[in-house]
C-alpha atoms as a PDB file:
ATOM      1  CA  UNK A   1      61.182  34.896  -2.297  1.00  0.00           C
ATOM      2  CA  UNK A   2      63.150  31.386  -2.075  1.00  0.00           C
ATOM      3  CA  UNK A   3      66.239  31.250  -4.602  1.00  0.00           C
ATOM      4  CA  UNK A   4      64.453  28.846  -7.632  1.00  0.00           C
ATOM      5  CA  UNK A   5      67.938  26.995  -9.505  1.00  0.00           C
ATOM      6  CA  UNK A   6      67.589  25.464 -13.109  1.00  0.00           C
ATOM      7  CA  UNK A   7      70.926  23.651 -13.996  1.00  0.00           C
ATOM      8  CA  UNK A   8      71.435  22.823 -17.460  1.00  0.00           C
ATOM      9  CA  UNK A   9      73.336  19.606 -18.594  1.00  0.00           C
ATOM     10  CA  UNK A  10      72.693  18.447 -14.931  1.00  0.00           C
ATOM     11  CA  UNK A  11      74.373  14.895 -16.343  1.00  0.00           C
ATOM     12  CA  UNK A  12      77.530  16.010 -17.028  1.00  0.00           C
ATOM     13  CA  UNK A  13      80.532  15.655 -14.652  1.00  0.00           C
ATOM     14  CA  UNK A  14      80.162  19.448 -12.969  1.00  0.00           C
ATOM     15  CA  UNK A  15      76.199  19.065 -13.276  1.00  0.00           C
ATOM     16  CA  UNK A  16      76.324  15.828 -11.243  1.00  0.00           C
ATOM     17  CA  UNK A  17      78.311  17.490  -8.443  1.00  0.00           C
ATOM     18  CA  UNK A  18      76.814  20.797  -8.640  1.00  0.00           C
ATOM     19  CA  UNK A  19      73.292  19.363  -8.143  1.00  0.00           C
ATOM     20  CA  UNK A  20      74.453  17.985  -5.013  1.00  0.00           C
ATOM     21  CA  UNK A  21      75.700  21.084  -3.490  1.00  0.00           C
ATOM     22  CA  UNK A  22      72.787  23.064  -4.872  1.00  0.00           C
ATOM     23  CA  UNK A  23      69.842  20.678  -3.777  1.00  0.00           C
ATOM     24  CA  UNK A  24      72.233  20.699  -0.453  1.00  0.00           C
ATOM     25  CA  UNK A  25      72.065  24.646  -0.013  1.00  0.00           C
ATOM     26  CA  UNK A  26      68.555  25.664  -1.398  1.00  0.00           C
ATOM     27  CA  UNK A  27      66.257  22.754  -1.033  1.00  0.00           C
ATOM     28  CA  UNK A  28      65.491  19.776  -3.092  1.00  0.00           C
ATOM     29  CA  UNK A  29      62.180  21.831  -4.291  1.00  0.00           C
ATOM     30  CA  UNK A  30      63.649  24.920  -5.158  1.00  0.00           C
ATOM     31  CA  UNK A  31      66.534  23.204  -7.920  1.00  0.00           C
ATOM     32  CA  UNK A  32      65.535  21.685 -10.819  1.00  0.00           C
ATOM     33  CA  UNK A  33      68.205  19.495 -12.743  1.00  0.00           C
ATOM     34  CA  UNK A  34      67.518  19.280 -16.396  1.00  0.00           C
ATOM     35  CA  UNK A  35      69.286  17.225 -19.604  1.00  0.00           C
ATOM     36  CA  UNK A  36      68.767  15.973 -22.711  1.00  0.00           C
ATOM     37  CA  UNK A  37      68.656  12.542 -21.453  1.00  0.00           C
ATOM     38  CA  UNK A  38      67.463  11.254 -17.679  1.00  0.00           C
ATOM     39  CA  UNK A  39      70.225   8.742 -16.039  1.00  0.00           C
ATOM     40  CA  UNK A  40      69.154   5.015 -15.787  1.00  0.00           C
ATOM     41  CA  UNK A  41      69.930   6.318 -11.537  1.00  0.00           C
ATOM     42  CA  UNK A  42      67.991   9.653 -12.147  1.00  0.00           C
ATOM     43  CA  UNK A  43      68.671  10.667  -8.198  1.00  0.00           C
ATOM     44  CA  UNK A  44      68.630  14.545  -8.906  1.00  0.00           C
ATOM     45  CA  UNK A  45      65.255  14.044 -10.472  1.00  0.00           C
ATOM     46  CA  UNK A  46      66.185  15.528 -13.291  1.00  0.00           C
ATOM     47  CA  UNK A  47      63.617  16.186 -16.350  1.00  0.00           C
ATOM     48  CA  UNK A  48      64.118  16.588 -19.945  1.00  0.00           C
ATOM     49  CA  UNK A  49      64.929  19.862 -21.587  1.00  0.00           C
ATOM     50  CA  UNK A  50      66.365  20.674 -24.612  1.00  0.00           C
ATOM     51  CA  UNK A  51      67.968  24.374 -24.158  1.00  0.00           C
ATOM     52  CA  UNK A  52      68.490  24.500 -27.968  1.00  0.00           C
ATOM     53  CA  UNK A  53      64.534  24.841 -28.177  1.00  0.00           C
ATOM     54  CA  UNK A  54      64.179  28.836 -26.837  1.00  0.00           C
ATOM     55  CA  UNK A  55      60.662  28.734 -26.269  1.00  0.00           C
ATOM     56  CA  UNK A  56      60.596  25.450 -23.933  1.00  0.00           C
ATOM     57  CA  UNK A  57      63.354  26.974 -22.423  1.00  0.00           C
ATOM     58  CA  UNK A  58      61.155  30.314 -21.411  1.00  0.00           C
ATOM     59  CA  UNK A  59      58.200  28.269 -20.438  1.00  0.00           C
ATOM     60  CA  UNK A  60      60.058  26.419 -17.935  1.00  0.00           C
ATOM     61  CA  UNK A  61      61.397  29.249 -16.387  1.00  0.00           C
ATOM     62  CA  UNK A  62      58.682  31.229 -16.594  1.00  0.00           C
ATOM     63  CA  UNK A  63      56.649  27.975 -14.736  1.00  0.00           C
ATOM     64  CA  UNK A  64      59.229  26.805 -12.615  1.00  0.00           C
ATOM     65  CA  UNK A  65      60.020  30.885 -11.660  1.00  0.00           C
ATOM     66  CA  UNK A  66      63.398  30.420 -11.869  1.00  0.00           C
ATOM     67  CA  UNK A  67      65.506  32.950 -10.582  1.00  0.00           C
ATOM     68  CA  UNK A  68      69.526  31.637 -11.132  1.00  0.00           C
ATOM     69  CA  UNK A  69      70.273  29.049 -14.149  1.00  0.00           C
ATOM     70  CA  UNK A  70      73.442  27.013 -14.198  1.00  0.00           C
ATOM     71  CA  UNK A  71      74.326  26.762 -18.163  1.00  0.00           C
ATOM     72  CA  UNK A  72      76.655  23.711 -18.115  1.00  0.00           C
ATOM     73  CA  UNK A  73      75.021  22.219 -21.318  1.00  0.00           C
ATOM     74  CA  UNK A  74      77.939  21.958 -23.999  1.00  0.00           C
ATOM     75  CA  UNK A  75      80.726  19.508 -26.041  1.00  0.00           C
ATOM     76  CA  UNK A  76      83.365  19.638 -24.590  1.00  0.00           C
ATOM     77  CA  UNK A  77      87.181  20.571 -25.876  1.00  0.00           C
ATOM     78  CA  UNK A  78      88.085  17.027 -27.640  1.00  0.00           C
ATOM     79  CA  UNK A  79      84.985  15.595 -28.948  1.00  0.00           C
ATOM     80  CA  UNK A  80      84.469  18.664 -30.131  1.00  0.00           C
ATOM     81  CA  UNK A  81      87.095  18.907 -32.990  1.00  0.00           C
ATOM     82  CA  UNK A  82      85.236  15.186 -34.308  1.00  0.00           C
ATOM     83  CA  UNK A  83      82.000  18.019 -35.243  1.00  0.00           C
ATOM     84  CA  UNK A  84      83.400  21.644 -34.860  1.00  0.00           C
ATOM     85  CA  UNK A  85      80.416  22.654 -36.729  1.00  0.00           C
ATOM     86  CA  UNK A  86      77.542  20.993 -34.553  1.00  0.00           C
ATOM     87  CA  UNK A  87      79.726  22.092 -31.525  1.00  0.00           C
ATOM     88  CA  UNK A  88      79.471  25.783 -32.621  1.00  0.00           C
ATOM     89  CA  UNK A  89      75.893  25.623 -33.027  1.00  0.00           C
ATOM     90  CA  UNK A  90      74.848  23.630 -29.872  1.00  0.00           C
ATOM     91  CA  UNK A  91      77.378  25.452 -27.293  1.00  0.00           C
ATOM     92  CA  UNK A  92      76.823  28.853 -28.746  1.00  0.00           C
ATOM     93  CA  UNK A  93      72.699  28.706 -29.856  1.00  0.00           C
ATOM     94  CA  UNK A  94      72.038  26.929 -26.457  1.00  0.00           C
ATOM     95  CA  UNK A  95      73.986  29.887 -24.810  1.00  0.00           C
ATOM     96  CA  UNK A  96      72.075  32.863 -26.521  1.00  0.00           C
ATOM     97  CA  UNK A  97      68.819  31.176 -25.764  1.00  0.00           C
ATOM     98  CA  UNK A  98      69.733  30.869 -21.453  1.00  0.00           C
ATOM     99  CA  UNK A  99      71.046  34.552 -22.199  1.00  0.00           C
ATOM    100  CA  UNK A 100      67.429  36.087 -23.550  1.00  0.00           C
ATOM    101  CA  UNK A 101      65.404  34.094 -21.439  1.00  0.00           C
ATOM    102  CA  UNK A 102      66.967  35.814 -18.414  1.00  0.00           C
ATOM    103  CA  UNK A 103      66.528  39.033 -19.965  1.00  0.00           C
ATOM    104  CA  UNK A 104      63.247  38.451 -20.985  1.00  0.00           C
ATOM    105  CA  UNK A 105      61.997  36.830 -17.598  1.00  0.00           C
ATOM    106  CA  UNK A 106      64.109  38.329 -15.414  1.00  0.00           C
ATOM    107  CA  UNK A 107      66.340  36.067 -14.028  1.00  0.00           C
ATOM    108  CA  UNK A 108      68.742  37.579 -11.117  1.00  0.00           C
ATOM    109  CA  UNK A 109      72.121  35.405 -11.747  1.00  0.00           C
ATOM    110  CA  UNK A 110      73.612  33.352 -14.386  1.00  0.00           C
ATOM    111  CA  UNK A 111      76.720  31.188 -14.289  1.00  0.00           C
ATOM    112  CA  UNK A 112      78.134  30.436 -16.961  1.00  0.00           C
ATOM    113  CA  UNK A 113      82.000  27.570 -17.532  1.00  0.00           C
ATOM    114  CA  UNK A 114      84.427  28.929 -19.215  1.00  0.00           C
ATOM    115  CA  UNK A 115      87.693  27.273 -19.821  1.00  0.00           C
ATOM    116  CA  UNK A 116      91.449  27.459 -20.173  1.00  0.00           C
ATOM    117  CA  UNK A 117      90.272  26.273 -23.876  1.00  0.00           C
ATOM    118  CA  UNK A 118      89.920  29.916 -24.311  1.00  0.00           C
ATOM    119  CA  UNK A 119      93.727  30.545 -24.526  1.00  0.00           C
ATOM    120  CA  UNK A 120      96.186  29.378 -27.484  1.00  0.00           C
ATOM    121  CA  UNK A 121      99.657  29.480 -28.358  1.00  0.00           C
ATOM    122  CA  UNK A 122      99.825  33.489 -28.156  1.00  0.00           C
ATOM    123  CA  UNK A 123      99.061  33.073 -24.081  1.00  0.00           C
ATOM    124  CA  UNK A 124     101.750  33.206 -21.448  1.00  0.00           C
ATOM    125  CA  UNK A 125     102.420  29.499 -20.578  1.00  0.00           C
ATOM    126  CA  UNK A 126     103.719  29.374 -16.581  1.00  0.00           C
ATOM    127  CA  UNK A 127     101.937  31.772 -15.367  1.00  0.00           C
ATOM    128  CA  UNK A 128      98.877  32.991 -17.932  1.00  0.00           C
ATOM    129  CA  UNK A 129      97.418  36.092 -16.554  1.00  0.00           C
ATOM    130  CA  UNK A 130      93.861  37.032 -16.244  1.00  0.00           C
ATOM    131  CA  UNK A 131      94.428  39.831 -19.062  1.00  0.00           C
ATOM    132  CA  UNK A 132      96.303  37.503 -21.787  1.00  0.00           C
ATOM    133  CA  UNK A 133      95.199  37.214 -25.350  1.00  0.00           C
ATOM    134  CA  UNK A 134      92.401  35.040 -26.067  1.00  0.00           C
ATOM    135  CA  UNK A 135      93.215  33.063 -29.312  1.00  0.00           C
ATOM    136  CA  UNK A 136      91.888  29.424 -28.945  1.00  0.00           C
ATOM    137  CA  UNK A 137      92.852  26.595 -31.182  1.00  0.00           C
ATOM    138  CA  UNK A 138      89.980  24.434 -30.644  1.00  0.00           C
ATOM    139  CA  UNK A 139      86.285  25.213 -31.576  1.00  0.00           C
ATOM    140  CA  UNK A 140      85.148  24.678 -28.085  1.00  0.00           C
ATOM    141  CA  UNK A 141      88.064  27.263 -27.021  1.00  0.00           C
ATOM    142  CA  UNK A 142      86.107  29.531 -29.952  1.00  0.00           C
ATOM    143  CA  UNK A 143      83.304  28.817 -28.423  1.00  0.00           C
ATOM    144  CA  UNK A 144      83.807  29.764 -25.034  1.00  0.00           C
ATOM    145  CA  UNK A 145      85.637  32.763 -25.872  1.00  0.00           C
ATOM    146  CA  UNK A 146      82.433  33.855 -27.951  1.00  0.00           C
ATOM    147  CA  UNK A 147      80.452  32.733 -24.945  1.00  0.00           C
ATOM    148  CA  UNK A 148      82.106  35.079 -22.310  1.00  0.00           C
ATOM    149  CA  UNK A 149      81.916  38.342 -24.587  1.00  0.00           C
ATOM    150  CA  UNK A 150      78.374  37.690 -24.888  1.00  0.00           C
ATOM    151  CA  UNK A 151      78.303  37.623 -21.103  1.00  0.00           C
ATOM    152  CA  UNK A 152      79.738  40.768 -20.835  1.00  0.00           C
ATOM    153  CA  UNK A 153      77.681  41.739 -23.107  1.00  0.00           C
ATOM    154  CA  UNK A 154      74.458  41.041 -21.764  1.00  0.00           C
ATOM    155  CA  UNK A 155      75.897  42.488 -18.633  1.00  0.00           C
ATOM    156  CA  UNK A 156      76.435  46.114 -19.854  1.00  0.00           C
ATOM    157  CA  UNK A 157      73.868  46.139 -22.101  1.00  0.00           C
ATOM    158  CA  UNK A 158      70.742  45.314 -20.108  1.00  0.00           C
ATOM    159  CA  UNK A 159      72.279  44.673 -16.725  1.00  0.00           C
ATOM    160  CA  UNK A 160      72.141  40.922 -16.479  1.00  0.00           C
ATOM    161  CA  UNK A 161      74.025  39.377 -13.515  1.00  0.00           C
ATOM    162  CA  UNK A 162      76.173  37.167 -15.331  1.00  0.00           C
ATOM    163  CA  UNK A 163      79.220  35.240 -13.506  1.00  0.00           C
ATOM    164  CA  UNK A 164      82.122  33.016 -15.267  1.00  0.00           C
ATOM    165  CA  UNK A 165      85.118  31.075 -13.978  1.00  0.00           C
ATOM    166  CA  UNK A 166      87.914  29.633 -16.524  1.00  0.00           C
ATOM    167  CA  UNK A 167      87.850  26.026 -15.022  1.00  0.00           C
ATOM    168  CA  UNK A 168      90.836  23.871 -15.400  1.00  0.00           C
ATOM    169  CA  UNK A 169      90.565  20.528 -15.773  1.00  0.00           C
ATOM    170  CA  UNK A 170      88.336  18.763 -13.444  1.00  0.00           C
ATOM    171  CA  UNK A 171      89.110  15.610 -11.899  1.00  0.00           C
ATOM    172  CA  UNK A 172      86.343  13.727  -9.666  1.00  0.00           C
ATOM    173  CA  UNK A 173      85.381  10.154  -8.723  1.00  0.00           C
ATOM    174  CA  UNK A 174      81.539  10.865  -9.217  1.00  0.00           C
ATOM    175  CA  UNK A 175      81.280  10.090 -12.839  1.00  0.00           C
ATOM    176  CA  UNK A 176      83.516   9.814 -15.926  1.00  0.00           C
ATOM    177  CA  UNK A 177      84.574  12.788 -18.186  1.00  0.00           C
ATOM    178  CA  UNK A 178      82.567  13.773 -21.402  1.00  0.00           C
ATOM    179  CA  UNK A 179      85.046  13.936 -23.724  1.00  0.00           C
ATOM    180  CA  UNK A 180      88.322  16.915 -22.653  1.00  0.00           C
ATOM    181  CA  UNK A 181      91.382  17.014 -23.085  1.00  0.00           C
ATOM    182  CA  UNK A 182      92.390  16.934 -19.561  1.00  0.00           C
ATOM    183  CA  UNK A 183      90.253  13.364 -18.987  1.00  0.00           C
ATOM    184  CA  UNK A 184      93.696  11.358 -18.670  1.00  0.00           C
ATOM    185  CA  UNK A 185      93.613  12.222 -15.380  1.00  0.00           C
ATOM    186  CA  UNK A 186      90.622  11.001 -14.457  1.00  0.00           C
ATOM    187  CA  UNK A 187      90.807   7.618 -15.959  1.00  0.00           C
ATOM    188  CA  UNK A 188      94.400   6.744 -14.838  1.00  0.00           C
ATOM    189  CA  UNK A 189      92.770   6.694 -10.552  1.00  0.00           C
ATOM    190  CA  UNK A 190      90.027   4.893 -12.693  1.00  0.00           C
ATOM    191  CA  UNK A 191      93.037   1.801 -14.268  1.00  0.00           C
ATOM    192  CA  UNK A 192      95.378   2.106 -11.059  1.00  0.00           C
ATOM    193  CA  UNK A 193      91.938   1.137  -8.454  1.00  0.00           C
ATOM    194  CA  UNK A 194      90.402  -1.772 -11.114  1.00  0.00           C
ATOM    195  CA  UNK A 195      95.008  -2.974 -11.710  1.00  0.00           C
ATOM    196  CA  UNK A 196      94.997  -2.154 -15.053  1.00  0.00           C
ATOM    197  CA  UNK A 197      97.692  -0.923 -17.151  1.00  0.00           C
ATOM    198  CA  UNK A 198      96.498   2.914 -18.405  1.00  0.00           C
ATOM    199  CA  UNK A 199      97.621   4.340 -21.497  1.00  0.00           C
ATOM    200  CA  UNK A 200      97.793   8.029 -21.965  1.00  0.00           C
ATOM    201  CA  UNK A 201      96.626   9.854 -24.414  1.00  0.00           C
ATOM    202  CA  UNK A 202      99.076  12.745 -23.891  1.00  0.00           C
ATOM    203  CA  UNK A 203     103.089  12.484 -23.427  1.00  0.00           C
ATOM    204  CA  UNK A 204     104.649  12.195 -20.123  1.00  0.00           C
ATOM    205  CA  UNK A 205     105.680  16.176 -19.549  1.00  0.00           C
ATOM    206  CA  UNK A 206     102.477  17.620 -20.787  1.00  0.00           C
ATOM    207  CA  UNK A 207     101.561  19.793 -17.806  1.00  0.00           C
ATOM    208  CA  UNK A 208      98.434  21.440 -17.515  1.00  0.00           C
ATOM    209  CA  UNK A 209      96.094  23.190 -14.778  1.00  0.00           C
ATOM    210  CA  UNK A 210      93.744  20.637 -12.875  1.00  0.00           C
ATOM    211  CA  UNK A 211      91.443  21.599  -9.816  1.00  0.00           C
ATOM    212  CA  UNK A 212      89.511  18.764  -7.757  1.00  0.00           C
ATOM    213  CA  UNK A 213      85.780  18.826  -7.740  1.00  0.00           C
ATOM    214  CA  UNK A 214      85.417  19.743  -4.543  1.00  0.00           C
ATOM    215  CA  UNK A 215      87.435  23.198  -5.196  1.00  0.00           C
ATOM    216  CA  UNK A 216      85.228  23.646  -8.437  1.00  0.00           C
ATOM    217  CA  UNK A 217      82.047  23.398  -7.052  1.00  0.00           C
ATOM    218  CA  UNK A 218      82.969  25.752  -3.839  1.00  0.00           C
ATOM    219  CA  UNK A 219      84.416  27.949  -6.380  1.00  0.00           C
ATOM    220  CA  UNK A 220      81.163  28.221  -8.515  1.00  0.00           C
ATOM    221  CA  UNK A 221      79.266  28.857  -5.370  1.00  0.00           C
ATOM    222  CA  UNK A 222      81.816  31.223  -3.921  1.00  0.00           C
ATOM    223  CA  UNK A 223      81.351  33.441  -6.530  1.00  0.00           C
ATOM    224  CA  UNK A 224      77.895  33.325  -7.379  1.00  0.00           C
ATOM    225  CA  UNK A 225      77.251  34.138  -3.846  1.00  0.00           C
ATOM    226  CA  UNK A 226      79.848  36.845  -3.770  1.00  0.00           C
ATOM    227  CA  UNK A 227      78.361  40.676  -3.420  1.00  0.00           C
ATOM    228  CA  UNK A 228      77.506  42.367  -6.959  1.00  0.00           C
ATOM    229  CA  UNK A 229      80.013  44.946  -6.076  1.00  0.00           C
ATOM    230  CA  UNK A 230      82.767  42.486  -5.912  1.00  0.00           C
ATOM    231  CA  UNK A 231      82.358  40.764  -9.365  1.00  0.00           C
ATOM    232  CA  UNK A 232      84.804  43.237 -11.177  1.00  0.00           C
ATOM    233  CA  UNK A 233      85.464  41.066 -14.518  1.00  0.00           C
ATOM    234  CA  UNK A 234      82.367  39.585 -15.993  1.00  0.00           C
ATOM    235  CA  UNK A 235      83.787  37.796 -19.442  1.00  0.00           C
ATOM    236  CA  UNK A 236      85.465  34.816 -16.848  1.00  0.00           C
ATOM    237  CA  UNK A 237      87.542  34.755 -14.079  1.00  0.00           C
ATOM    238  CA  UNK A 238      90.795  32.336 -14.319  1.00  0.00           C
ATOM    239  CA  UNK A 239      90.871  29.868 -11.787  1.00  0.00           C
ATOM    240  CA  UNK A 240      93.106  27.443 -10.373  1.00  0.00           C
ATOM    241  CA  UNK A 241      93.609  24.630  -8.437  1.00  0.00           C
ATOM    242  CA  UNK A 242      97.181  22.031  -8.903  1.00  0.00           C
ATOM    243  CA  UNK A 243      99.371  21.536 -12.371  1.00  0.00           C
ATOM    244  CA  UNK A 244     101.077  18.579 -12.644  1.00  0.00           C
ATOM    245  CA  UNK A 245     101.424  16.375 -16.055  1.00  0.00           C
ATOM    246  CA  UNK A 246     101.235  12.896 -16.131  1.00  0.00           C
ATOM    247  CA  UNK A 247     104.579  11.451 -15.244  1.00  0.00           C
ATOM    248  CA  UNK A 248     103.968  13.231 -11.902  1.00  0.00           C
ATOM    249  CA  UNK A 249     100.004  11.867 -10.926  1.00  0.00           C
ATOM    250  CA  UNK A 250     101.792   8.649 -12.275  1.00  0.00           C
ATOM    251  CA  UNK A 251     103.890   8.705  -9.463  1.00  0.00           C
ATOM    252  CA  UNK A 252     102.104   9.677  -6.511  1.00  0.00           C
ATOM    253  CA  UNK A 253      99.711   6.876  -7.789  1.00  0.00           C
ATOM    254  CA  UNK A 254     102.595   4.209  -7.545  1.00  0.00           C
ATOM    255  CA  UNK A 255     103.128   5.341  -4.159  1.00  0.00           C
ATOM    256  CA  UNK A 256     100.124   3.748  -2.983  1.00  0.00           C
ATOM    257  CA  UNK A 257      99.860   0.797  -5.783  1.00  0.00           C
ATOM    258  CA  UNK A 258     103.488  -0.239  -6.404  1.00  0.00           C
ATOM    259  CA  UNK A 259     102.568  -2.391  -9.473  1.00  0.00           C
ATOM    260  CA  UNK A 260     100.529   0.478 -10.999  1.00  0.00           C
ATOM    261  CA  UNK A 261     102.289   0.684 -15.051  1.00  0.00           C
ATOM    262  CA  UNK A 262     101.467   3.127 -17.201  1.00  0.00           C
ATOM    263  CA  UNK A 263     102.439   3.660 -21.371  1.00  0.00           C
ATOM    264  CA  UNK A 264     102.282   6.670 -23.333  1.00  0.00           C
ATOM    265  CA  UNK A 265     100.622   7.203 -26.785  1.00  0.00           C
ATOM    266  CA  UNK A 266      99.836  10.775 -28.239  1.00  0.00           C
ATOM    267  CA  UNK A 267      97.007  11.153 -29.591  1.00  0.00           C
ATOM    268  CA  UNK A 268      95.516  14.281 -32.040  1.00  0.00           C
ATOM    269  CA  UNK A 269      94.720  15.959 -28.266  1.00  0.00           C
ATOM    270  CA  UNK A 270      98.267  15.898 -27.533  1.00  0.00           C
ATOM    271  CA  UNK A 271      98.740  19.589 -29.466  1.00  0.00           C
ATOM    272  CA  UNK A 272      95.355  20.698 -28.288  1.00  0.00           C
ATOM    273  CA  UNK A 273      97.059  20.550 -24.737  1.00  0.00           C
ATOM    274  CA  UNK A 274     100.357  21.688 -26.093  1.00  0.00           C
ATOM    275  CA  UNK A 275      98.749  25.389 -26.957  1.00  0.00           C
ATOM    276  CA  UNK A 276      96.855  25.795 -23.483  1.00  0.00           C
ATOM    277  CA  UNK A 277      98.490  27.339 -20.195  1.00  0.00           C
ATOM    278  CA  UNK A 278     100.552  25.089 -18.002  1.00  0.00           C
ATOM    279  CA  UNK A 279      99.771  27.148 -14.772  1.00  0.00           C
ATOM    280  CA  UNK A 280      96.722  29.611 -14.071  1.00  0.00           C
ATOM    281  CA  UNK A 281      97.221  32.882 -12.600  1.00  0.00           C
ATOM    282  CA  UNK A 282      93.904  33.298 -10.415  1.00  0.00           C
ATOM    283  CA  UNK A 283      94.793  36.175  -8.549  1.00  0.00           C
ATOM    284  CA  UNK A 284      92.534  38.311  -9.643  1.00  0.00           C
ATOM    285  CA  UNK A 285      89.857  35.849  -8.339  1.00  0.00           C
ATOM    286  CA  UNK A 286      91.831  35.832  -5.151  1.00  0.00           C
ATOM    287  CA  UNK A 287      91.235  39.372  -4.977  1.00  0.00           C
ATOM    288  CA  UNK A 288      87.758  39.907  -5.850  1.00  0.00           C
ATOM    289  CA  UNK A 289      85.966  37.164  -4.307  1.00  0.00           C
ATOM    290  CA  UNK A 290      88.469  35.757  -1.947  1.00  0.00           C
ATOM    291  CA  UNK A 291      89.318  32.731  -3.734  1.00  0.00           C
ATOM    292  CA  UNK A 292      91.352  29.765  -2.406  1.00  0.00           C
ATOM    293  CA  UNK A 293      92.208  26.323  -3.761  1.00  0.00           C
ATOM    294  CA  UNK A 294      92.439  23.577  -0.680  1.00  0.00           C
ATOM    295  CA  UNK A 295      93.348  20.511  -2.678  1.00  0.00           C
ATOM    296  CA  UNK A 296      96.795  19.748  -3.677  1.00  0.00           C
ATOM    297  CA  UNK A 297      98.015  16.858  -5.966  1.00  0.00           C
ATOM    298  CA  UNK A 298      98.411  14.581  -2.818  1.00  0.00           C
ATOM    299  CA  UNK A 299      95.118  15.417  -0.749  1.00  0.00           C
ATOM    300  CA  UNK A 300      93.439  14.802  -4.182  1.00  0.00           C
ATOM    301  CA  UNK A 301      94.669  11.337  -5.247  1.00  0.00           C
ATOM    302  CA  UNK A 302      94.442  10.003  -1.085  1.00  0.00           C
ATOM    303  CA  UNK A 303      90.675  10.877  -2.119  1.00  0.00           C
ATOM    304  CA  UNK A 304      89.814   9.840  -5.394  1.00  0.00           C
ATOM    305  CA  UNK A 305      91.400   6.401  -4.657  1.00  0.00           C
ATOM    306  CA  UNK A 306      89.665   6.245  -1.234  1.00  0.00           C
ATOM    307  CA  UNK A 307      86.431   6.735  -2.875  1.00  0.00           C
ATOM    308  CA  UNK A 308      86.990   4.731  -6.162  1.00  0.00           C
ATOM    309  CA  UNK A 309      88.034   1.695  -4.188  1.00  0.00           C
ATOM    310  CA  UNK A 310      84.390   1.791  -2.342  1.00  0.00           C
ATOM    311  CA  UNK A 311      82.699   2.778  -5.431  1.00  0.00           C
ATOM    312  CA  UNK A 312      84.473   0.094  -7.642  1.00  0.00           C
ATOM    313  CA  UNK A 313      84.033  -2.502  -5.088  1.00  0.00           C
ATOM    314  CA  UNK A 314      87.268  -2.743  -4.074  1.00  0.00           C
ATOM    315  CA  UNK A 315      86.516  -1.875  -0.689  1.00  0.00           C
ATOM    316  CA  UNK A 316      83.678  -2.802   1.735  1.00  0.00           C
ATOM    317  CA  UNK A 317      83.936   0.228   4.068  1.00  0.00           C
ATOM    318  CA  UNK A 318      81.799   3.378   3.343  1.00  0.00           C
ATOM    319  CA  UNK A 319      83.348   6.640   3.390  1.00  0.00           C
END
């Protein structure tokens, strides 16, 4: 029997890449790309479905005879701490429902995004190992901590194939960020293409762990193809691609644009990224699943301005 994919929040940054890759690898009639909301561009065909609601949930996967889901519906780290309350519920009810419908139905293999939310102040900074102390300081980070015990959970309990990486932040060209901490560096390749002046959100020396999209997605599908025998921890792997803070993707921008300025103004996600790691020790997913990051800070910013500058216009070629 074909693979059958259901990704959830198919519109968000990951979603939008990972339904590319999927569609790419099992067939555009075996993955189904589902939101809340369809795109004004809806090229992934996605349909409407609201994972809160458990019983539409089961009848598409019972109809559909799904066989993996991809649970990327959630708020994210800094809009988050605007409604920690409705964050809790969605990212954590939403969860629990993808979590019984594969038990009930049957589903072989779930993914499921963790984060480097899921560490606080009590975790090593430079590097933070796959064992340190979980003690987040955002509710996302509470979230997602919450999230990956019940993984394990449903894992030793009734045998579900659940698989988790700790992502860093993501940076791609493919759409804009949904509201993390680590956006900044996202939007600044955004202001250097369009020669604007980009004020960040977080001070100069703020390092934190980044991995390019194209590292994420192989990453997710890496492991999720990886043999059962090989997935030794199953609350969520760290992962890791490049750290750098923003002084330092400030200036391997002005390499290429000379004129490129940048200011600096703190906001309240300034201490959210003070209490996460700085540097992500993966290498326990190095040694499970044969991991491997390919991007580093200069390979990734020679390709997000390559392809912004076609995207925004600013180019003619296509890549």
């Amino acid at each position: 029997m074909a693979e059958r994919i259901l990704i959830t929040g198919a519109n968000g940054q990951l979603g939008t890449v990972l339904a590319d890759a999927l569609i790419e690898k099992y067939g555009w009639e075996n993955v189904f790309a589902t939101d809340i909301r369809i795109p004004e561009i809806n090229r992934h065909a996605i349909s409407i479905l609201d994972v809160l609601d458990s019983q539409k949930l089961e009848e598409f996967v019972f109809d559909k005879q799904i066989t993996q889901i991809y649970h990327l519906a959630a708020i994210l780290s800094a809009k988050g701490e605007q409604e920690p309350l409705k964050t809790w519920d969605i990212n954590m009810q939403a969860w629990l429902n993808v979590l019984e419908t594969s038990r009930k139905l049957n589903v072989r293999k779930v993914f499921y995004p963790s984060s480097i939310a899921v560490f606080g102040d009590s975790a090593p900074k430079n590097p933070c190992t796959q064992t340190a102390q979980t003690e987040p300081t955002t509710v996302y980070g509470i979230s997602k901590v919450a999230g990956e015990n019940w993984a394990q959970y449903y894992h030793k309990r009734y045998g579900l194939d659940v698989r988790s990486l700790r992502y860093p932040g993501v940076i791609s060209y493919q759409s804009l960020p949904g509201g993390g901490t680590t956006d900044y560096a996202v939007e600044i390749y955004h202001a250097a293409v369009k020669g604007q002046v980009f004020e960040c959100f977080l001070e100069e020396n703020t390092t934190l762990p980044m991995i390019y999209i194209d590292d994420a997605i192989r990453a997710t599908l890496e492991l999720m193809d990886a043999p059962t025998e090989y997935i030794k921890i199953r609350t969520s792997y760290n992962l890791a691609g490049v750290s750098f803070d923003p002084s330092e993707i400030y200036e391997r921008i002005k390499a290429i644009y000379p004129e490129f300025q940048i200011t600096f103004k703190p906001d309240f996600r300034q201490k959210i990224a003070e209490s996460w790691p700085q540097v992500m020790d993966d290498s326990t997913a190095k040694a499970d699943w044969n991991w491997m990051p390919e991007y580093d800070l200069n390979k990734m910013t020679s390709v997000m301005i390559e392809h912004l500058k076609v995207m925004l216009g600013k180019e003619k070629s296509v890549i």
